[in-house]
C-alpha atoms as a PDB file:
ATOM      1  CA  UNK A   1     -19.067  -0.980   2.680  1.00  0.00           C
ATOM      2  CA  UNK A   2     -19.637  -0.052  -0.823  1.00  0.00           C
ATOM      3  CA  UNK A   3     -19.038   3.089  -2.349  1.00  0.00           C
ATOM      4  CA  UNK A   4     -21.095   4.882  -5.409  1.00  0.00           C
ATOM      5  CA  UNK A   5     -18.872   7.091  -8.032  1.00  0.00           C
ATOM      6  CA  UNK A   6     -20.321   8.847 -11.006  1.00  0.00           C
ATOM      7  CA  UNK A   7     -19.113   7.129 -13.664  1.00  0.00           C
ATOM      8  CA  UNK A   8     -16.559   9.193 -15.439  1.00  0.00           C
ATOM      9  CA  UNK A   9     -15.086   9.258 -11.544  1.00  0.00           C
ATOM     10  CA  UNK A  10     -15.414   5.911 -11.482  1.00  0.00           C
ATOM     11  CA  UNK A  11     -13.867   5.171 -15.620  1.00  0.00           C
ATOM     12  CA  UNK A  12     -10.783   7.590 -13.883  1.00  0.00           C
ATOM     13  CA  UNK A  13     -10.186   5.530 -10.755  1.00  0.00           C
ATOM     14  CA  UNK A  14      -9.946   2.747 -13.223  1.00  0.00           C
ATOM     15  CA  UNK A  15      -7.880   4.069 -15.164  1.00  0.00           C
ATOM     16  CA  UNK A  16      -5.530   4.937 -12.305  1.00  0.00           C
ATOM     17  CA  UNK A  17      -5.900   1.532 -11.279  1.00  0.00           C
ATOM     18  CA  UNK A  18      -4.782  -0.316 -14.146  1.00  0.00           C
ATOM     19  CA  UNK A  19      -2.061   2.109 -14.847  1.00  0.00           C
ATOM     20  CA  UNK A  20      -0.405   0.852 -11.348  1.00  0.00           C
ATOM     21  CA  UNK A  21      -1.651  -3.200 -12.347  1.00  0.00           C
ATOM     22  CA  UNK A  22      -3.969  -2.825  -9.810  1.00  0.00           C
ATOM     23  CA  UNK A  23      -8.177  -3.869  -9.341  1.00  0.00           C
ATOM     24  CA  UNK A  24      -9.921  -0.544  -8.466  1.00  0.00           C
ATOM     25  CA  UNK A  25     -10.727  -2.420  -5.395  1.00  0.00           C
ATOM     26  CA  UNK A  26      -6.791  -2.713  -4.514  1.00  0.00           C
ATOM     27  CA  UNK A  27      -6.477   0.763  -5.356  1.00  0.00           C
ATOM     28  CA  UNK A  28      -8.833   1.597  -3.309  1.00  0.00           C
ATOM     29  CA  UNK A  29      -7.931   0.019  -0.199  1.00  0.00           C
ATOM     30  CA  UNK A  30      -4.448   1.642  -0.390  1.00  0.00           C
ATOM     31  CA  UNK A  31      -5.801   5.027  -0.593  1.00  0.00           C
ATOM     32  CA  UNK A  32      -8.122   4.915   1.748  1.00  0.00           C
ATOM     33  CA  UNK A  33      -5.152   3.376   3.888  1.00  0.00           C
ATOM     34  CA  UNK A  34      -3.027   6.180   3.194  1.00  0.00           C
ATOM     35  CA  UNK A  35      -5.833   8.749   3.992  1.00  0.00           C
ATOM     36  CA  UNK A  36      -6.754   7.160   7.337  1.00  0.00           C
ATOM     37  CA  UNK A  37      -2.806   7.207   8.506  1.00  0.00           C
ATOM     38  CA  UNK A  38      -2.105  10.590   6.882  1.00  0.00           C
ATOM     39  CA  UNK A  39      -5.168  11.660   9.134  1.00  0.00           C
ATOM     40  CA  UNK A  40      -4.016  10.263  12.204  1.00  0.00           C
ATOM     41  CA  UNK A  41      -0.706  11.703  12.034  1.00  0.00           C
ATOM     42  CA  UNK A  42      -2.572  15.121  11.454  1.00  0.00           C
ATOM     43  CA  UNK A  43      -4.460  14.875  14.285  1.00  0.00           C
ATOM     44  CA  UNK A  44      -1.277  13.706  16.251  1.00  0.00           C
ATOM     45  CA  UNK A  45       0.792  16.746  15.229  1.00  0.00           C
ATOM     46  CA  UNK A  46      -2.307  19.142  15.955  1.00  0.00           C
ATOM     47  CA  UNK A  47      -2.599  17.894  19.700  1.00  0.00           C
ATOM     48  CA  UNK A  48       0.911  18.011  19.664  1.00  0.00           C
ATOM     49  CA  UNK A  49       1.257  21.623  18.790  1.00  0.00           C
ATOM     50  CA  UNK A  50      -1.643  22.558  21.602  1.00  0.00           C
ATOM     51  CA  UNK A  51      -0.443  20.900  24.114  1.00  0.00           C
ATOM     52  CA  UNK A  52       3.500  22.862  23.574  1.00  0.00           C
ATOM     53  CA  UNK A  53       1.325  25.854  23.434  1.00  0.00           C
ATOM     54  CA  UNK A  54      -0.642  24.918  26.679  1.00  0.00           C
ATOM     55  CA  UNK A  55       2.631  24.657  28.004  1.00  0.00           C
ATOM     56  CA  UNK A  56       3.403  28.320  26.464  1.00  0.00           C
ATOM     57  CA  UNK A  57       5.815  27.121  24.178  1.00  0.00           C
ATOM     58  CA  UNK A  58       5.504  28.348  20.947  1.00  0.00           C
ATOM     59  CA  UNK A  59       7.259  30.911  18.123  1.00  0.00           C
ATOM     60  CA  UNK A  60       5.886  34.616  18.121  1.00  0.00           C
ATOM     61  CA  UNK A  61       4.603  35.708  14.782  1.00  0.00           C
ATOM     62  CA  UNK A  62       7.463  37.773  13.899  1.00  0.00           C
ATOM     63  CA  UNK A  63       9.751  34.418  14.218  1.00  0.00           C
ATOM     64  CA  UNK A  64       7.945  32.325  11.824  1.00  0.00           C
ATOM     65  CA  UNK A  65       7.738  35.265   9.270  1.00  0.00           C
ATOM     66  CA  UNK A  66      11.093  35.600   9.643  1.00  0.00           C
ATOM     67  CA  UNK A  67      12.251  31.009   9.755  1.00  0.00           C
ATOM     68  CA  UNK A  68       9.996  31.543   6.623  1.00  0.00           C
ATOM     69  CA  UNK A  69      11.717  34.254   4.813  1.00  0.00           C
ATOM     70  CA  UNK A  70      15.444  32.206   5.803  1.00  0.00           C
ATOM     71  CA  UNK A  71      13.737  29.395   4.093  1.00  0.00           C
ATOM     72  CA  UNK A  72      12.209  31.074   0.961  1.00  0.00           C
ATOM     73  CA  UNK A  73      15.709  32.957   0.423  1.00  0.00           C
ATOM     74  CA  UNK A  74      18.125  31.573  -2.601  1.00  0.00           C
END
């Protein structure tokens, strides 16, 4: 597979790269890594979360404002 950047996107991945002591190539690789297991786990937690509410449980509206607010508060 080979992928086309404009160059200043492609002078900034670069950068990046050699910042780390990586090839853009490595770089590369690693990212798109990450992107494909952050995207799996997304997906995971999405089915997940449909089938609990298939199952009718879930948190009412009113509870998550409010686990929100406990958060948010100092």
């Amino acid at each position: 597979m080979e992928v086309r950047l404009q160059p200043a996107k492609e002078a900034q991945f670069a950068e990046i790269a050699a910042k780390r002591g990586l090839k853009p190539d490595e770089l590369a690789q690693q990212v798109l890594s990450r992107y494909l297991e952050d995207d799996s786990r997304f997906i995971e937690a999405v089915n997940l979360g449909l089938a609990a509410a298939d199952c009718g449980d879930f948190v009412e509206h009113d509870e998550v404002g409010a686990k929100i607010q406990q958060i948010l508060r100092p």
